[in-house]
Protein backbone atom coordinates (compact mmCIF):
# COMPACT_ATOMS: atom_id res chain seq x y z
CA UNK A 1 107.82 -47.21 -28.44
CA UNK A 2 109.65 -44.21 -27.85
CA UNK A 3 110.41 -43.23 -23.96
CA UNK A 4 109.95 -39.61 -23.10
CA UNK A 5 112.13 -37.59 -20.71
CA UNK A 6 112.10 -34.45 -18.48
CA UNK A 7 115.03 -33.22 -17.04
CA UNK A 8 115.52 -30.18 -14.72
CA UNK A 9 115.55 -28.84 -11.33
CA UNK A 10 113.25 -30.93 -8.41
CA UNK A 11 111.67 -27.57 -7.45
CA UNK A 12 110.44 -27.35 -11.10
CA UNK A 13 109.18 -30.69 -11.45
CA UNK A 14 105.46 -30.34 -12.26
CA UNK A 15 103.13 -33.80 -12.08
CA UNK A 16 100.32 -32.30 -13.85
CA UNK A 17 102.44 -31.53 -16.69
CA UNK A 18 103.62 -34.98 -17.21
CA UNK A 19 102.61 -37.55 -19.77
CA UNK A 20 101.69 -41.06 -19.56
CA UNK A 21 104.78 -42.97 -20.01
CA UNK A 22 107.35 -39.89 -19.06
CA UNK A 23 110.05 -40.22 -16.81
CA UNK A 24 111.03 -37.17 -14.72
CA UNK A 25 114.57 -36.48 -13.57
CA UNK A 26 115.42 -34.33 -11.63
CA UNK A 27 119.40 -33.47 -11.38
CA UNK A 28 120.15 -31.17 -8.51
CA UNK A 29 123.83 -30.97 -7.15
CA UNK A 30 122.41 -32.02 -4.02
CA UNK A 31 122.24 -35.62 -4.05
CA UNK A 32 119.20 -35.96 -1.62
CA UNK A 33 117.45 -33.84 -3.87
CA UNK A 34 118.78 -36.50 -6.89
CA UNK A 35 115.20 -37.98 -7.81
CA UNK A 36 113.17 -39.93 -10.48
CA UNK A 37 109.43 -40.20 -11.35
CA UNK A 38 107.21 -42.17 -13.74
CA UNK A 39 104.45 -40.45 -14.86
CA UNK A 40 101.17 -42.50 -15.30
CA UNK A 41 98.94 -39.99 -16.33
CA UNK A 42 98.93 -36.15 -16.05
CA UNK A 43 99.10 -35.44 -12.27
CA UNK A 44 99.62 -39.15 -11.47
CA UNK A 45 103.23 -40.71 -11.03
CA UNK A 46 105.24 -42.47 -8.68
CA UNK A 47 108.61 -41.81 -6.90
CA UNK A 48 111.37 -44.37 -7.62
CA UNK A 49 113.44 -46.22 -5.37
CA UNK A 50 116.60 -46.55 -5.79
CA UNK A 51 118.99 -49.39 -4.18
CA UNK A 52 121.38 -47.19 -2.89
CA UNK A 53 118.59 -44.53 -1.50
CA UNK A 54 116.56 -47.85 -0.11
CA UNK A 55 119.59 -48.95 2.09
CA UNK A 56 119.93 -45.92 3.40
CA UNK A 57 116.61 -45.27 4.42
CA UNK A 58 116.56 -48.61 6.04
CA UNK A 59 119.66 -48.04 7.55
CA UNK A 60 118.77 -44.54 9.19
CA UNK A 61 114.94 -46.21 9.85
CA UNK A 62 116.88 -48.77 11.45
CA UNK A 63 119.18 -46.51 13.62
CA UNK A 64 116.13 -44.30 14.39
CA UNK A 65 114.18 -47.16 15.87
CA UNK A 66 117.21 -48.10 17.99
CA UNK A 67 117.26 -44.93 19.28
CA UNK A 68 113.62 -44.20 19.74
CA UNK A 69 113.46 -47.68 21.43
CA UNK A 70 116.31 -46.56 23.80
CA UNK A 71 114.62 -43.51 24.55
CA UNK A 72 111.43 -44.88 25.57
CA UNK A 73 112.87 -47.82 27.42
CA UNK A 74 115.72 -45.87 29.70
CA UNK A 75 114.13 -41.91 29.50
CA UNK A 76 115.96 -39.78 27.15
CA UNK A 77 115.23 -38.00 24.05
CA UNK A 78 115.92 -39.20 20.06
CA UNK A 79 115.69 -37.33 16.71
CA UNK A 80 113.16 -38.56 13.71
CA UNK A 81 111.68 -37.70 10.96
CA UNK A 82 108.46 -37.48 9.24
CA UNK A 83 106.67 -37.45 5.68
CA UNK A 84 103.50 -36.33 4.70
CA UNK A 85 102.11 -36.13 1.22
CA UNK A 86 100.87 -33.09 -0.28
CA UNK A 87 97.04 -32.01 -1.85
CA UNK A 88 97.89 -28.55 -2.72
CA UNK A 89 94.98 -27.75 -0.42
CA UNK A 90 96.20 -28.63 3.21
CA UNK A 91 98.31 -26.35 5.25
CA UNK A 92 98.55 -28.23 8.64
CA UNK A 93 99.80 -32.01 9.56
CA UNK A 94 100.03 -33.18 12.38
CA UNK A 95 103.08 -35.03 14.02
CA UNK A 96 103.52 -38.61 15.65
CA UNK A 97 104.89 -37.09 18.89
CA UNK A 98 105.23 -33.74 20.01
CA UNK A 99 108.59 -32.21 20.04
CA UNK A 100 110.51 -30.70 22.28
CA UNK A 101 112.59 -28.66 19.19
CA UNK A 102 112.02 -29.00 15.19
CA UNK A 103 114.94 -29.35 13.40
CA UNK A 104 113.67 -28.18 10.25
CA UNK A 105 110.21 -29.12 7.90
CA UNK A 106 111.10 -29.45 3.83
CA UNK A 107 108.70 -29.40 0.93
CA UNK A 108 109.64 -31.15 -1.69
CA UNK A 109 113.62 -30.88 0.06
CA UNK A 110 113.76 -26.94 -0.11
CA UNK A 111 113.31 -25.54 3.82
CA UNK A 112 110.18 -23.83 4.27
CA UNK A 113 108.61 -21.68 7.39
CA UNK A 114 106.28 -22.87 9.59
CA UNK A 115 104.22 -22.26 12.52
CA UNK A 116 104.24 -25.24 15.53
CA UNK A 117 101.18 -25.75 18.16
CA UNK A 118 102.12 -28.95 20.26
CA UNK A 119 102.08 -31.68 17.39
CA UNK A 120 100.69 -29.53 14.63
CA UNK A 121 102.73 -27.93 11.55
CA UNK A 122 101.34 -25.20 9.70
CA UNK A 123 102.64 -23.85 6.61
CA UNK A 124 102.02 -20.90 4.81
CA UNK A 125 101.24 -22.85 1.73
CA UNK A 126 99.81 -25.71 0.83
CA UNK A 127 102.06 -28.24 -0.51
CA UNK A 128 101.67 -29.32 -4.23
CA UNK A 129 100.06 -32.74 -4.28
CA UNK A 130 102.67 -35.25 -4.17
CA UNK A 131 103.95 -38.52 -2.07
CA UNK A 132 106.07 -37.80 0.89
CA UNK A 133 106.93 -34.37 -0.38
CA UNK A 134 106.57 -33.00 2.86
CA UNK A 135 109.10 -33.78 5.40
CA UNK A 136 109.67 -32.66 9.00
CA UNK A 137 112.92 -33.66 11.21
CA UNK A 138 112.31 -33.25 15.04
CA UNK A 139 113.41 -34.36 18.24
CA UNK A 140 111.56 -35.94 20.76
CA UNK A 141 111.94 -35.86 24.56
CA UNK A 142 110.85 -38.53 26.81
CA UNK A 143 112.23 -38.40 30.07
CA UNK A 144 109.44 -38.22 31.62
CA UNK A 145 107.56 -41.23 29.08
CA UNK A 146 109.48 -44.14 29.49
CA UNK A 147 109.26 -47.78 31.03
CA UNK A 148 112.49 -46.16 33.05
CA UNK A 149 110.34 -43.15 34.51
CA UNK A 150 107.17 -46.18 34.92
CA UNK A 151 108.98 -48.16 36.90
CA UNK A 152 110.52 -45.69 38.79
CA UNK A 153 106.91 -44.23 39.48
CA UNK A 154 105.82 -47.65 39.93
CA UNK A 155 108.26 -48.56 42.82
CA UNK A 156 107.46 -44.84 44.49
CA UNK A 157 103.84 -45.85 44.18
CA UNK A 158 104.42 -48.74 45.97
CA UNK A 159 106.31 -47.65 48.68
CA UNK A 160 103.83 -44.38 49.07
CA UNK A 161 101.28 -46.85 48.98
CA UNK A 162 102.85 -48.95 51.98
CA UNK A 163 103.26 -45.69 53.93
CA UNK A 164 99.74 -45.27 53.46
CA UNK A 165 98.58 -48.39 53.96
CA UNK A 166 100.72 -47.70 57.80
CA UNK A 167 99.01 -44.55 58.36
CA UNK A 168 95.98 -46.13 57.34
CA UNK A 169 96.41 -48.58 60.56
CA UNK A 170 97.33 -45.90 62.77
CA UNK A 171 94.70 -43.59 61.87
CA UNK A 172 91.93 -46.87 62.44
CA UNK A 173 93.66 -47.62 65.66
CA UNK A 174 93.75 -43.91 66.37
CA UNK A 175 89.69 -44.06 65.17
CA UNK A 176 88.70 -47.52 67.34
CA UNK A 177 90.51 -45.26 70.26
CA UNK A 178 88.15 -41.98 69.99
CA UNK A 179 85.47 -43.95 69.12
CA UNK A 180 85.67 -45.73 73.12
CA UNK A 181 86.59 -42.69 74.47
CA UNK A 182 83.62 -41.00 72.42
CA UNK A 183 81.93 -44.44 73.54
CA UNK A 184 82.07 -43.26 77.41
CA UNK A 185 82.13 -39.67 77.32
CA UNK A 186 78.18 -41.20 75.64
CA UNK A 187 77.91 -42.94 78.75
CA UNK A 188 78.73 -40.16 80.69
CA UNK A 189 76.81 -38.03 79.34
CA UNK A 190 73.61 -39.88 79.58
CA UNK A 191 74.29 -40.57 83.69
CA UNK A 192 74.54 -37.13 83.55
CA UNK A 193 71.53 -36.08 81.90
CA UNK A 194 70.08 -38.57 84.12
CA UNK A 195 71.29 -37.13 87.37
CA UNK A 196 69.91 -33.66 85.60
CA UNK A 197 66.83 -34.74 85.26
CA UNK A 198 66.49 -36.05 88.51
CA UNK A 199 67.73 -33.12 90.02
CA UNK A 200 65.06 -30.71 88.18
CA UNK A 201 62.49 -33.17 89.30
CA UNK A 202 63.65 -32.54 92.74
CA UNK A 203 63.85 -28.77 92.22
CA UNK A 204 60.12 -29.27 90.45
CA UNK A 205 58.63 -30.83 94.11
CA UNK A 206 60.38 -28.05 95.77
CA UNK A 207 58.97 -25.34 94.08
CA UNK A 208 55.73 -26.85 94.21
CA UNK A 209 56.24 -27.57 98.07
CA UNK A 210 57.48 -23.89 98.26
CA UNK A 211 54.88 -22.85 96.27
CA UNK A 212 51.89 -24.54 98.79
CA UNK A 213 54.05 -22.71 101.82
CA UNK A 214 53.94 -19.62 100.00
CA UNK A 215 50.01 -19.64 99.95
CA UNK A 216 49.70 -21.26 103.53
CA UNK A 217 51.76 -18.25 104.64
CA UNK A 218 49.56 -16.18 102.57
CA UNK A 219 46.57 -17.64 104.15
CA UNK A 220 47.64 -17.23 107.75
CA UNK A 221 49.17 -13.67 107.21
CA UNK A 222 45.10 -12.78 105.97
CA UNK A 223 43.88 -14.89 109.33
CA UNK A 224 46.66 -12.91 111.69
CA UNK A 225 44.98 -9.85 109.58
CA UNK A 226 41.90 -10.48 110.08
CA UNK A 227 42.74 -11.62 114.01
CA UNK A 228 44.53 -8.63 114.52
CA UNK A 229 41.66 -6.53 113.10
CA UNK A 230 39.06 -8.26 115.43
CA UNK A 231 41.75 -7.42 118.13
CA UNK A 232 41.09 -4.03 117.90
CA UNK A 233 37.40 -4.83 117.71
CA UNK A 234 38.03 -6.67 120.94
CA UNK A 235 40.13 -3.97 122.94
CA UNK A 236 38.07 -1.21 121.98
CA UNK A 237 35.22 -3.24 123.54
CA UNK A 238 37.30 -3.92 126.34
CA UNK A 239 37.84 -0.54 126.53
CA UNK A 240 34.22 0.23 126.94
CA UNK A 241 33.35 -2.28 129.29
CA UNK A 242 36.23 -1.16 131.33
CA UNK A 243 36.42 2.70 131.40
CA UNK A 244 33.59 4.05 129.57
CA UNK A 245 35.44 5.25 126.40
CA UNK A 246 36.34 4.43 122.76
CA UNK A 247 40.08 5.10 121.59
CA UNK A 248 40.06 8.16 124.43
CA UNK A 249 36.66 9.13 124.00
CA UNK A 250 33.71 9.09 126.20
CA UNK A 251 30.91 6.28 125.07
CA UNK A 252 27.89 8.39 124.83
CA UNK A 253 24.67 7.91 126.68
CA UNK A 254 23.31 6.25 123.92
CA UNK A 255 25.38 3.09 123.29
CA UNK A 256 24.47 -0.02 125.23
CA UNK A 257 27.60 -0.38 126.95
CA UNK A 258 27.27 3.37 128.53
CA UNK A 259 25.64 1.39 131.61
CA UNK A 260 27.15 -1.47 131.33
CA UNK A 261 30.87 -0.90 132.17
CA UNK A 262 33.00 -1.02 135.43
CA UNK A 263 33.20 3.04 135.32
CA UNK A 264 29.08 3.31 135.18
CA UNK A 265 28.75 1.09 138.57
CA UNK A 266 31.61 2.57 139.94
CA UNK A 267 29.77 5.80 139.55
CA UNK A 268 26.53 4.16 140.61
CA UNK A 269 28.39 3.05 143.77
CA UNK A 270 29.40 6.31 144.63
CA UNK A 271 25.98 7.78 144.10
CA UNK A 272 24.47 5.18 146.33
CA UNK A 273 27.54 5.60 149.24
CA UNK A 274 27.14 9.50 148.86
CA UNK A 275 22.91 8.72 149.75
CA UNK A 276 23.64 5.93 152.66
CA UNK A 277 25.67 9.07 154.02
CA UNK A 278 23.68 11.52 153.46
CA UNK A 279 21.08 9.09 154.93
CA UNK A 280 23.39 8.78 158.00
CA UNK A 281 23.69 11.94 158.79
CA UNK A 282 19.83 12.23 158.79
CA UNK A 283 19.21 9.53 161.11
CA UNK A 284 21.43 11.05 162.88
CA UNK A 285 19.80 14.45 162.98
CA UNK A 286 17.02 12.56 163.91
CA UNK A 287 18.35 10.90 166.63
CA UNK A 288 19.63 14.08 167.89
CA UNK A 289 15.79 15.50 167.53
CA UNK A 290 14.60 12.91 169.15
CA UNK A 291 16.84 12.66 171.88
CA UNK A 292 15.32 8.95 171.96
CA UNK A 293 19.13 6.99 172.35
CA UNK A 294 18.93 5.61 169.21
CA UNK A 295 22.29 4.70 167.74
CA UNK A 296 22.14 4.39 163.87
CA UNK A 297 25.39 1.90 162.61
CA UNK A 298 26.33 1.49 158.87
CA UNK A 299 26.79 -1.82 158.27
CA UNK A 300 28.23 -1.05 154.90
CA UNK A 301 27.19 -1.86 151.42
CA UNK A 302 24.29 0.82 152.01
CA UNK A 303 22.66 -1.15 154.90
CA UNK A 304 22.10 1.18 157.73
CA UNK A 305 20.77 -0.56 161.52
CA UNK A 306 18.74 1.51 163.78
CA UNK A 307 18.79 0.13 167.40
CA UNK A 308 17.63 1.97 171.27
CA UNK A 309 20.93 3.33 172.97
């Protein structure tokens, strides 16, 4: 059985122009780029491993984890590296961590361009199927993603958390403290609105009392009304009885109390004294005719005696 061979640069190392049972070598200058492959079937074959490539691998996997472990135990950052295989139909993979810089991404070892958003690469092509032909070398930073930067945060934590926890106190005690003053300015309050509603009850019975004055005044200033109106009545009667006369004027012959008033018998009274004298003189004329003595006396009140001189 005859073992076929390809030889020839690793960026012109086709899969799916192998055979079943072909080796592929491929002898760049560059020894990282110094690779073999067993073809299976056409587009089928496997990378091989050799001793010197494996202990370096581990070695540098090795170192890598040291320093990754470092990083994430004490804060810093560490470099490492990734592989992806390709499908010659995806453009974008997407990274373990993502990096604070990108040292460079490699398909099939030859430097290539790319695009970065947070953890994703993005080529401009898709890589030819193959294992682990894809490769991307980045650092990582994790100062601020470590059990150094937990603990750290853990012990501020705390002590934030005891200065709370103090505040906490003071701000019940400070609470329990407004709530008793809160407590009697209640109390207060309600003796207050007590006292106010005792005092409007007082102002309501003094109003009403006021009120009841109000219309007893209102009642006796109509009585002094009507009083002083009868009054009038009154002294213009008066007035009658007395002088004859109404407010200044003369009561006419026709009203009762024309003779029966102080003026009418005063007049009457004259009438009757002007007649006794008139009477007088007569009896004295007689007297004189008859030359008889007789002496005629008024006695006054319109009685007249007759007696022989």
């Amino acid at each position: 059985m005859a073992i076929q061979m390809r030889r020839g640069q690793l960026a012109n190392y086709d899969k799916n122009k192998m055979l079943a049972g072909e080796w592929g070598i491929a002898i760049d200058s560059d020894t990282e780029r110094q690779k073999a492959f067993i073809a299976f079937a056409p587009g089928i074959d496997k990378e091989v491993l050799f001793a010197e490539d494996a202990a370096e691998q581990i070695s540098g996997a090795t170192t890598a984890a040291t320093e990754e472990a470092e990083a994430w135990a004490h804060g810093d950052k560490f470099d490492t590296r990734e592989y992806f295989s390709g499908d010659g139909a995806t453009t974008s993979f997407t990274l373990a961590y993502e990096p604070s810089s990108v040292s460079g991404v490699f398909v099939d070892n030859v430097r290539t361009t790319y695009t970065r958003s947070g953890k994703t690469i993005t080529l401009a092509t898709a890589p030819q199927s193959s294992s682990n032909n894809v490769r991307v070398d980045y650092t990582v930073n994790v100062s601020t993603d470590n059990a150094k930067y937990y603990k750290d945060s853990a012990q501020s934590s705390a002590y934030n958390a005891e200065v709370n926890a103090s505040a906490a106190q003071t701000s019940s005690n400070t609470a329990v403290q407004k709530a008793g003053e809160a407590s009697n300015s209640a109390s207060q309050a309600q003796s207050s609105a007590s006292t106010a509603t005792s005092k409007a009850s007082t102002a309501t019975s003094a109003a009403s009392t006021a009120t009841t004055k109000a219309n007893q005044a209102a009642s006796s200033a109509s009585q002094a009304s009507s009083q002083a109106t009868a009054a009038g009545n009154y002294a213009k009667v008066a007035e009658a009885w007395a002088v004859g006369t109404k407010d200044g004027t003369d009561v006419p012959s026709t009203d009762p109390q024309y003779h029966n008033n102080a003026k009418y018998y005063a007049d009457q009274m004259g009438t009757i004294s002007s007649d006794v004298s008139n009477l007088k003189n007569d009896m004295t004329d007689v007297k004189n005719r008859l030359n008889t003595g007789l002496v005629v006396t008024d006695q006054g009140s319109g009685v007249v005696s007759i007696s022989l001189a």
